[in-house]
PDB file of N, CA and C in Angstrom:
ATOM      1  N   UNK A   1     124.639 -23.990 -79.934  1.00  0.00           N
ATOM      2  CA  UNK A   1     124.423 -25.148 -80.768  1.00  0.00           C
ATOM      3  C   UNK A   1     125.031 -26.372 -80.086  1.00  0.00           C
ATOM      4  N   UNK A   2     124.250 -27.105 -79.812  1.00  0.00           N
ATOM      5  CA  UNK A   2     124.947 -28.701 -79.094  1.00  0.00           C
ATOM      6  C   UNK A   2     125.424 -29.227 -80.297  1.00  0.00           C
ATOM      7  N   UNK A   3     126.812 -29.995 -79.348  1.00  0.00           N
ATOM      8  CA  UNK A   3     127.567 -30.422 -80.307  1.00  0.00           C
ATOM      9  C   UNK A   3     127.744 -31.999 -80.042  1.00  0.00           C
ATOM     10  N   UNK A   4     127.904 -32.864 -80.451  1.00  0.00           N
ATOM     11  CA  UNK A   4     128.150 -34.557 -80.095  1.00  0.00           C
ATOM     12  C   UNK A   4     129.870 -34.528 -80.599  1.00  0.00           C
ATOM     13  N   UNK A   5     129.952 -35.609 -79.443  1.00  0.00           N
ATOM     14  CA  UNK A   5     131.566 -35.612 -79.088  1.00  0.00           C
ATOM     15  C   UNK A   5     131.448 -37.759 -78.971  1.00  0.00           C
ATOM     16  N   UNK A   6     132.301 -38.464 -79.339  1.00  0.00           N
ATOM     17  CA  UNK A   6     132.600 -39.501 -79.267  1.00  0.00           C
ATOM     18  C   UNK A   6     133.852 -39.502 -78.598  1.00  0.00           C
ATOM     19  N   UNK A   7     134.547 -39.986 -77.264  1.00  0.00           N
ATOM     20  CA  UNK A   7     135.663 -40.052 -77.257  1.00  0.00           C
ATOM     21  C   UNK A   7     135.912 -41.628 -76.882  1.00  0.00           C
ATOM     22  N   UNK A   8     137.516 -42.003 -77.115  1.00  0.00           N
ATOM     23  CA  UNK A   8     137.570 -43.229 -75.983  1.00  0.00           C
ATOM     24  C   UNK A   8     138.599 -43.266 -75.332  1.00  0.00           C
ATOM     25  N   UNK A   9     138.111 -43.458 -74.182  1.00  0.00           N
ATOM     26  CA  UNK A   9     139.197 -43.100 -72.754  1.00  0.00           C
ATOM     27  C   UNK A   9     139.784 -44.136 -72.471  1.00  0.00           C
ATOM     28  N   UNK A  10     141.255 -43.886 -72.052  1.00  0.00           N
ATOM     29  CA  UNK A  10     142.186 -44.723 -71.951  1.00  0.00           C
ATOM     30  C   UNK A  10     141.887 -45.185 -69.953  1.00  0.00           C
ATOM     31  N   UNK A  11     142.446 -45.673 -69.157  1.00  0.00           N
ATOM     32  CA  UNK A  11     142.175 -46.170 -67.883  1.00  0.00           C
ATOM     33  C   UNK A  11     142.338 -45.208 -67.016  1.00  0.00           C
ATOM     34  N   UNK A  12     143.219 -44.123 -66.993  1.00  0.00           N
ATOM     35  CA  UNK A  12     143.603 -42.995 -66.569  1.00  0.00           C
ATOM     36  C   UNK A  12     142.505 -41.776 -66.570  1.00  0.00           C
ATOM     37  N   UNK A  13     141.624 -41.623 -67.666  1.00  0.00           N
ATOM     38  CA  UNK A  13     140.574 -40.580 -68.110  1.00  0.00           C
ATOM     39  C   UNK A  13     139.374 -41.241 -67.677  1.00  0.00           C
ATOM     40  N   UNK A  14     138.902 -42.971 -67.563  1.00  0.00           N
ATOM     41  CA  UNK A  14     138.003 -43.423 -67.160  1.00  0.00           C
ATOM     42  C   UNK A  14     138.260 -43.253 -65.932  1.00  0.00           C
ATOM     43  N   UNK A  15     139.054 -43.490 -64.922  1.00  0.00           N
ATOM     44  CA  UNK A  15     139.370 -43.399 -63.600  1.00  0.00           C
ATOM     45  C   UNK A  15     138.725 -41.599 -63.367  1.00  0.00           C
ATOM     46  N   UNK A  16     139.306 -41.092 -63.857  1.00  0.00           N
ATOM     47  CA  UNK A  16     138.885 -39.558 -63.582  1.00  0.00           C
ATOM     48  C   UNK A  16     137.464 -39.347 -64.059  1.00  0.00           C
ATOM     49  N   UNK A  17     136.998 -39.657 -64.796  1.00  0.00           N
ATOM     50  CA  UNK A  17     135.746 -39.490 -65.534  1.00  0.00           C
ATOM     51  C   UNK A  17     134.585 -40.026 -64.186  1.00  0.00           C
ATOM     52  N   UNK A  18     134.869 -41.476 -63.296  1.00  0.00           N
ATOM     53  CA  UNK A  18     134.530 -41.826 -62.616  1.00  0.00           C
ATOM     54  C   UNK A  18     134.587 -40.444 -60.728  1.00  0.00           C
ATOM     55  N   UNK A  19     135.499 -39.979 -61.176  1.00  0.00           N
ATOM     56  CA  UNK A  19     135.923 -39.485 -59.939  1.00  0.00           C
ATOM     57  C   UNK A  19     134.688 -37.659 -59.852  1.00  0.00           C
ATOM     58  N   UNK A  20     135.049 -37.084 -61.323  1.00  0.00           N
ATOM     59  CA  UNK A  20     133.842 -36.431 -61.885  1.00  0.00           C
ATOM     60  C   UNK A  20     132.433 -36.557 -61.549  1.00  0.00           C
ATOM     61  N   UNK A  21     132.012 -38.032 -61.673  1.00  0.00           N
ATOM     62  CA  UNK A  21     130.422 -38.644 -61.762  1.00  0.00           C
ATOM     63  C   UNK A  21     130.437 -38.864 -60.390  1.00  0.00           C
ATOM     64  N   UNK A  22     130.999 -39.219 -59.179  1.00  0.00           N
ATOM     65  CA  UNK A  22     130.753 -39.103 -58.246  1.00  0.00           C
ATOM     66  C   UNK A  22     129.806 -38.482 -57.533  1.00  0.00           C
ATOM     67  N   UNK A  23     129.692 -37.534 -57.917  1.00  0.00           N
ATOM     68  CA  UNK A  23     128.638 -36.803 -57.212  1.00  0.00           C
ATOM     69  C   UNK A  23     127.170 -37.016 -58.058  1.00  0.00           C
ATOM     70  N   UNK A  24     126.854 -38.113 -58.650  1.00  0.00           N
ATOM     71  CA  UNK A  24     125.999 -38.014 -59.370  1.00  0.00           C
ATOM     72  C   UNK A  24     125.321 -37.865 -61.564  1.00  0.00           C
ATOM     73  N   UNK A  25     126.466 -37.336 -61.811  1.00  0.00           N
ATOM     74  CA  UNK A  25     126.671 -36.826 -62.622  1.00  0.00           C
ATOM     75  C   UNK A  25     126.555 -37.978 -63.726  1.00  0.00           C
ATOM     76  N   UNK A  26     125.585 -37.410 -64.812  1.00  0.00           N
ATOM     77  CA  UNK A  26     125.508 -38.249 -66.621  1.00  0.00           C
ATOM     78  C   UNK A  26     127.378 -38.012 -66.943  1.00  0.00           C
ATOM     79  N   UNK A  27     127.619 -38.998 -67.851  1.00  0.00           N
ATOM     80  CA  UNK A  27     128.970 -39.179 -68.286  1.00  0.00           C
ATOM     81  C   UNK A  27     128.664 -37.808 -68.874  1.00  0.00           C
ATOM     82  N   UNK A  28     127.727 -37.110 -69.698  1.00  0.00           N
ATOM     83  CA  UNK A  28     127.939 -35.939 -70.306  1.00  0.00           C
ATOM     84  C   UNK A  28     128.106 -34.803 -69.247  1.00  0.00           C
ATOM     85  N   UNK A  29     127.547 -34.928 -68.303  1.00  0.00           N
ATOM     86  CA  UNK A  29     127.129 -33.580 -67.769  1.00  0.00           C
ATOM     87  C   UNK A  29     128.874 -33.938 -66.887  1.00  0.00           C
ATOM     88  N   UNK A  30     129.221 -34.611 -66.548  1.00  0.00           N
ATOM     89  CA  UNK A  30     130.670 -35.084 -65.897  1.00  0.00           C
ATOM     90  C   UNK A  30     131.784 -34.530 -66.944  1.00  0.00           C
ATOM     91  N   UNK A  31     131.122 -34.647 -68.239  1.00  0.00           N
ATOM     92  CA  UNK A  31     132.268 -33.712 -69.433  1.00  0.00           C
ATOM     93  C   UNK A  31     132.394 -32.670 -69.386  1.00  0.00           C
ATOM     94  N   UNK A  32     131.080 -32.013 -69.901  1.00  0.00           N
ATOM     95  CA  UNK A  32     131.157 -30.664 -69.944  1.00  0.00           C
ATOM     96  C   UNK A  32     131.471 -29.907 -68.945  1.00  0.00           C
ATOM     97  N   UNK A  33     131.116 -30.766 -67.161  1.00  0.00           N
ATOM     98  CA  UNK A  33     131.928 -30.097 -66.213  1.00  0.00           C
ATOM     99  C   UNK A  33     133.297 -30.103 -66.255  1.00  0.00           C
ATOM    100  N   UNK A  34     133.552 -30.891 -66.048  1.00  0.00           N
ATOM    101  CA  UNK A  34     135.419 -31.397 -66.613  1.00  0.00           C
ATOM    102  C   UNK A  34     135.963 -29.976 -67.422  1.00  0.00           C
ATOM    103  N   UNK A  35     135.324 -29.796 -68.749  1.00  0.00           N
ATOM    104  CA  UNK A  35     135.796 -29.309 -69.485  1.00  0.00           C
ATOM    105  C   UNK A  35     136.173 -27.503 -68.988  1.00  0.00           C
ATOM    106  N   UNK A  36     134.785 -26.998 -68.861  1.00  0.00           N
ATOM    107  CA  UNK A  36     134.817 -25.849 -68.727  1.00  0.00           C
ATOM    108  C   UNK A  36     135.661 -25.562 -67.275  1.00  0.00           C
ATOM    109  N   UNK A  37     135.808 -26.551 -66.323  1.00  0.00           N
ATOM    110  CA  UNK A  37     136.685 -26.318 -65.572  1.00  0.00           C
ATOM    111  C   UNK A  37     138.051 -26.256 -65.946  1.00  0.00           C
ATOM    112  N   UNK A  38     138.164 -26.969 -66.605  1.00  0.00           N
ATOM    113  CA  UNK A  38     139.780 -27.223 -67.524  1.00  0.00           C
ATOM    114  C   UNK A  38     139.740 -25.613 -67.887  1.00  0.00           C
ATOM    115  N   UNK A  39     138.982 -25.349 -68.951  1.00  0.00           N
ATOM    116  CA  UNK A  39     139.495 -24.233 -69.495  1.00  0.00           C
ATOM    117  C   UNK A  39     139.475 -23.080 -68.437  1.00  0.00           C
ATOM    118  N   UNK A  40     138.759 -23.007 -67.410  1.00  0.00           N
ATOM    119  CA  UNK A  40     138.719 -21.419 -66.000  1.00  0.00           C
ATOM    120  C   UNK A  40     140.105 -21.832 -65.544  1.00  0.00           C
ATOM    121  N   UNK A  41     140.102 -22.688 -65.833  1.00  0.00           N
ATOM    122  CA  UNK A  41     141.908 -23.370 -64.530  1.00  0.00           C
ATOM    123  C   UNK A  41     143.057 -22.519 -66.092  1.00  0.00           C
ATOM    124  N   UNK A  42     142.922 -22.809 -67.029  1.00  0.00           N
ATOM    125  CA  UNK A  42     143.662 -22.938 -68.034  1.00  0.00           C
ATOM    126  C   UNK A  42     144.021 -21.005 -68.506  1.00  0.00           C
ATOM    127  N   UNK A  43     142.353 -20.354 -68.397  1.00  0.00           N
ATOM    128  CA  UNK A  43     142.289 -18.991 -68.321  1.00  0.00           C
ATOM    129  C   UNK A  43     143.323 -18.394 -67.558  1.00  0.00           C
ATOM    130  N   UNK A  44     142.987 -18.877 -65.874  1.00  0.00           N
ATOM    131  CA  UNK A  44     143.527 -17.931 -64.722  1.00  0.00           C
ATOM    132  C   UNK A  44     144.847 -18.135 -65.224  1.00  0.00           C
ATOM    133  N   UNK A  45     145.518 -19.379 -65.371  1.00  0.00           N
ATOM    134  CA  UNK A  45     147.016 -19.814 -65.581  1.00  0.00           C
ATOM    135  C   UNK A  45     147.453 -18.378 -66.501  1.00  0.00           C
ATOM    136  N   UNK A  46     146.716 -18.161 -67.436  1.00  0.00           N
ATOM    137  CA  UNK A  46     147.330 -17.296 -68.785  1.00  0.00           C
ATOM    138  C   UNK A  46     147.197 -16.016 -68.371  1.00  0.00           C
ATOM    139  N   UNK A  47     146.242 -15.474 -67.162  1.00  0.00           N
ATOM    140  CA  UNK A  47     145.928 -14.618 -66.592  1.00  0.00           C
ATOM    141  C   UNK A  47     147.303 -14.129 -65.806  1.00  0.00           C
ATOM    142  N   UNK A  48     147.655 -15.462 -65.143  1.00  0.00           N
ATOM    143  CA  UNK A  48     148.591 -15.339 -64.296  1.00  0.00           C
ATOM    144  C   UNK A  48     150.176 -14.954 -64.887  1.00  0.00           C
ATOM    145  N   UNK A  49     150.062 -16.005 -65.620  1.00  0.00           N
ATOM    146  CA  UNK A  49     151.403 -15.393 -66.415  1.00  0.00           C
ATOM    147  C   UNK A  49     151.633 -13.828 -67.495  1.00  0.00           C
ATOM    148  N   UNK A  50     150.201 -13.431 -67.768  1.00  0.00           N
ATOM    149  CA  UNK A  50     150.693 -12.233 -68.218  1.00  0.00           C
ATOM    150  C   UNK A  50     150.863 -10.878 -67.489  1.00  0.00           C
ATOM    151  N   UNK A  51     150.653 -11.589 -66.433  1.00  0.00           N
ATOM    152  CA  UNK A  51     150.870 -10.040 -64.879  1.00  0.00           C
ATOM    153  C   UNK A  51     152.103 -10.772 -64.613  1.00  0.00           C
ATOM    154  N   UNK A  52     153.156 -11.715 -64.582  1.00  0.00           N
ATOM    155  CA  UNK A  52     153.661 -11.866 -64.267  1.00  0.00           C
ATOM    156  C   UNK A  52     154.922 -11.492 -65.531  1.00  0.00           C
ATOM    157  N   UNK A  53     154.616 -11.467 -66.367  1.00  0.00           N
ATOM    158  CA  UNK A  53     155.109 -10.590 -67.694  1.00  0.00           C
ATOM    159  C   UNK A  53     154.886  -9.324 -68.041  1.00  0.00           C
ATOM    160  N   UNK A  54     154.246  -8.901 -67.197  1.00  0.00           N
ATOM    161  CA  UNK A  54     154.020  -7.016 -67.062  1.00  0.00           C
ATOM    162  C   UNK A  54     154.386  -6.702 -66.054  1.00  0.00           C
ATOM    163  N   UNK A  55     154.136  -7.865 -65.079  1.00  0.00           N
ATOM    164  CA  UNK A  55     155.563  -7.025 -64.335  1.00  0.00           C
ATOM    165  C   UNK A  55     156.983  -7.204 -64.058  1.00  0.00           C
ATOM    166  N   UNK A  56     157.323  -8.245 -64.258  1.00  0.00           N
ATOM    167  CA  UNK A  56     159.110  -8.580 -64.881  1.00  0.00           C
ATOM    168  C   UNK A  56     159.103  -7.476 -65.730  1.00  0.00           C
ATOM    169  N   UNK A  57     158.293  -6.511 -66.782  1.00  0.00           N
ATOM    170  CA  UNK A  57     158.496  -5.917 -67.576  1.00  0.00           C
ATOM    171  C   UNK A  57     159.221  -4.039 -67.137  1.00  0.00           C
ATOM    172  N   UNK A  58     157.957  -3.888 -65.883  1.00  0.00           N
ATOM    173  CA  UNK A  58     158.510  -2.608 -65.042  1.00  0.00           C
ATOM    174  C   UNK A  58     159.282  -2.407 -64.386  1.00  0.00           C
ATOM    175  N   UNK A  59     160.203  -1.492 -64.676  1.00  0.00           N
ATOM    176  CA  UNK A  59     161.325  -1.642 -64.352  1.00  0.00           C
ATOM    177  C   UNK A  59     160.919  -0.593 -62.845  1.00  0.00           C
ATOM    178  N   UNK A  60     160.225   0.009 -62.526  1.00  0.00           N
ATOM    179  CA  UNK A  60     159.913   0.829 -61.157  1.00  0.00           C
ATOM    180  C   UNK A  60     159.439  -0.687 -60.342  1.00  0.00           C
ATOM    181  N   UNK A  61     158.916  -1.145 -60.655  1.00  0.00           N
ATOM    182  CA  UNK A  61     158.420  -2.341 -59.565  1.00  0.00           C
ATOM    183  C   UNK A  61     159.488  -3.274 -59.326  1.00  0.00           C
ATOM    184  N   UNK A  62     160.326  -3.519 -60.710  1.00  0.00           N
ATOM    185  CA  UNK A  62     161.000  -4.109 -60.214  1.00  0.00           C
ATOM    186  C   UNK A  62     162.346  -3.439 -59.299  1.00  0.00           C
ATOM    187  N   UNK A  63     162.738  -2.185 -59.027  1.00  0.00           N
ATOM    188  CA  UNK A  63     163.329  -2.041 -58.690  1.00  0.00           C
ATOM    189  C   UNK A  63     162.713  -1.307 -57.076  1.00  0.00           C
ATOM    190  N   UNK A  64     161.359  -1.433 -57.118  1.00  0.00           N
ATOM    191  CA  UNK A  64     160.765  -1.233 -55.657  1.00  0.00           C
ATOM    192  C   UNK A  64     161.213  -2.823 -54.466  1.00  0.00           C
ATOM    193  N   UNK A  65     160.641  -3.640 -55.641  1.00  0.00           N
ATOM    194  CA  UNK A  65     161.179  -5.099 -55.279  1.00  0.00           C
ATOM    195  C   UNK A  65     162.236  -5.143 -54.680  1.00  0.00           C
ATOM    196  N   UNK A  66     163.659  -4.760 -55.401  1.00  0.00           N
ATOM    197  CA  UNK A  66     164.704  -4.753 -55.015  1.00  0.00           C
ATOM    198  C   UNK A  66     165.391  -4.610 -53.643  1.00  0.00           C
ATOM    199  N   UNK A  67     164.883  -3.232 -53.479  1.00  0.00           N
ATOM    200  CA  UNK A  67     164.539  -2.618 -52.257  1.00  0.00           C
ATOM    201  C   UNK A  67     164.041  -3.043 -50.832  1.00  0.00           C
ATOM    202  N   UNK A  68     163.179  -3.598 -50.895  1.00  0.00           N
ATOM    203  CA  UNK A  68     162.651  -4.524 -50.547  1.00  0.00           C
ATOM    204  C   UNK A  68     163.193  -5.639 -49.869  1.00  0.00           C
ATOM    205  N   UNK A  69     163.801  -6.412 -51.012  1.00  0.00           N
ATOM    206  CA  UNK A  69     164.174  -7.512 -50.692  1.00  0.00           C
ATOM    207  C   UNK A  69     165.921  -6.978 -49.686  1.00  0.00           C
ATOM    208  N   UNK A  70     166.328  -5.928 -50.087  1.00  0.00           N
ATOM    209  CA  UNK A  70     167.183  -5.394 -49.497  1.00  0.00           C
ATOM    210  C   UNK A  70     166.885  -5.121 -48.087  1.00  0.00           C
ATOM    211  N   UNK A  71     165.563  -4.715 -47.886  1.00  0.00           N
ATOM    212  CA  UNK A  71     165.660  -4.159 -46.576  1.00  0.00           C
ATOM    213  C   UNK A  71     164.793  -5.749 -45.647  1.00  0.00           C
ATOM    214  N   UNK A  72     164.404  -6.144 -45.964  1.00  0.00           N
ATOM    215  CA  UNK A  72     164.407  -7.508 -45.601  1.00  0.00           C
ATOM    216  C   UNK A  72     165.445  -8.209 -45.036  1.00  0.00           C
ATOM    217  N   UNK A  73     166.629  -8.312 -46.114  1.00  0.00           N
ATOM    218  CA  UNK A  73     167.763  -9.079 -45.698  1.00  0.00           C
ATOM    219  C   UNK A  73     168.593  -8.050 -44.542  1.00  0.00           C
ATOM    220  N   UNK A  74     168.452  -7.090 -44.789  1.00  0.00           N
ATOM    221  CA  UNK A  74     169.088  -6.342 -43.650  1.00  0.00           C
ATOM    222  C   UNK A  74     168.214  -6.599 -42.035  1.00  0.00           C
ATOM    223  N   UNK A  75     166.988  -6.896 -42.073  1.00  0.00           N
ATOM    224  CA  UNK A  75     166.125  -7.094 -40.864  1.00  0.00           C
ATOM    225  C   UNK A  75     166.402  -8.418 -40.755  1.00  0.00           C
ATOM    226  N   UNK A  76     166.901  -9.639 -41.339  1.00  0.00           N
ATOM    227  CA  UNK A  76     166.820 -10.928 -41.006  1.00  0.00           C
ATOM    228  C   UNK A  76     167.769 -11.337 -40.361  1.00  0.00           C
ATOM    229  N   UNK A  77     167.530 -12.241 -39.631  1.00  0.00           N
ATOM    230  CA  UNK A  77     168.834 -12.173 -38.240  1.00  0.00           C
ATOM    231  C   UNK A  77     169.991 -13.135 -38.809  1.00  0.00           C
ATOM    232  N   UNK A  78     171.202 -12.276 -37.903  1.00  0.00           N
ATOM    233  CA  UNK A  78     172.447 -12.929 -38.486  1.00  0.00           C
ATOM    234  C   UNK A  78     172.097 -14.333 -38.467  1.00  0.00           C
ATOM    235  N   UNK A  79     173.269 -15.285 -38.815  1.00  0.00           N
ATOM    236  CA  UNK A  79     174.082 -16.742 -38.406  1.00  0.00           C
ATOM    237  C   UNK A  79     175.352 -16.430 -38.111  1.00  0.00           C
ATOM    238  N   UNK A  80     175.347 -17.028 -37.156  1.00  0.00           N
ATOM    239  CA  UNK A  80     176.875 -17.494 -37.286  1.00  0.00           C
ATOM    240  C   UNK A  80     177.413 -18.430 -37.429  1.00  0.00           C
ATOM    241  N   UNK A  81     178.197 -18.558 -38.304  1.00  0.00           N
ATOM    242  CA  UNK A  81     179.043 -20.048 -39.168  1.00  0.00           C
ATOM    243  C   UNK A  81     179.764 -20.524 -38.143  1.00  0.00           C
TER     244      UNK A  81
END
């Protein structure tokens, strides 16, 4: 179902709105791109943070990590002060 949208853009959103239409683009078709990009950017973000909350959560990964980071610092070359 199409929907009608009125907005009014402050100098900051017209500047971008402009940067959008660049390539051609109706102020609408420059929205709805805008938009649905917003929200895939907005998805992955939530995507991202809940693997990043399942795995802070395991305690085997995190303690593979550990390990890890242990044997790392043991391979990284001295300093001397």
């Amino acid at each position: 179902m199409a929907r009608s949208l009125h907005v009014r853009l402050d100098d900051a959103s017209a500047a971008a709105l402009d940067v959008v239409r660049a390539n051609g683009m109706t102020d609408s078709g420059a929205v709805r791109a805008a938009l649905r990009e917003a929200a895939a950017r907005r998805r992955a973000r939530a995507s991202i943070r809940e693997e990043v909350r399942r795995l802070a959560s395991d305690d085997a990964d995190r303690e593979e990590m550990r390990i890890v980071r242990q044997q790392m610092a043991e391979l990284a070359p001295r300093t001397s002060d």
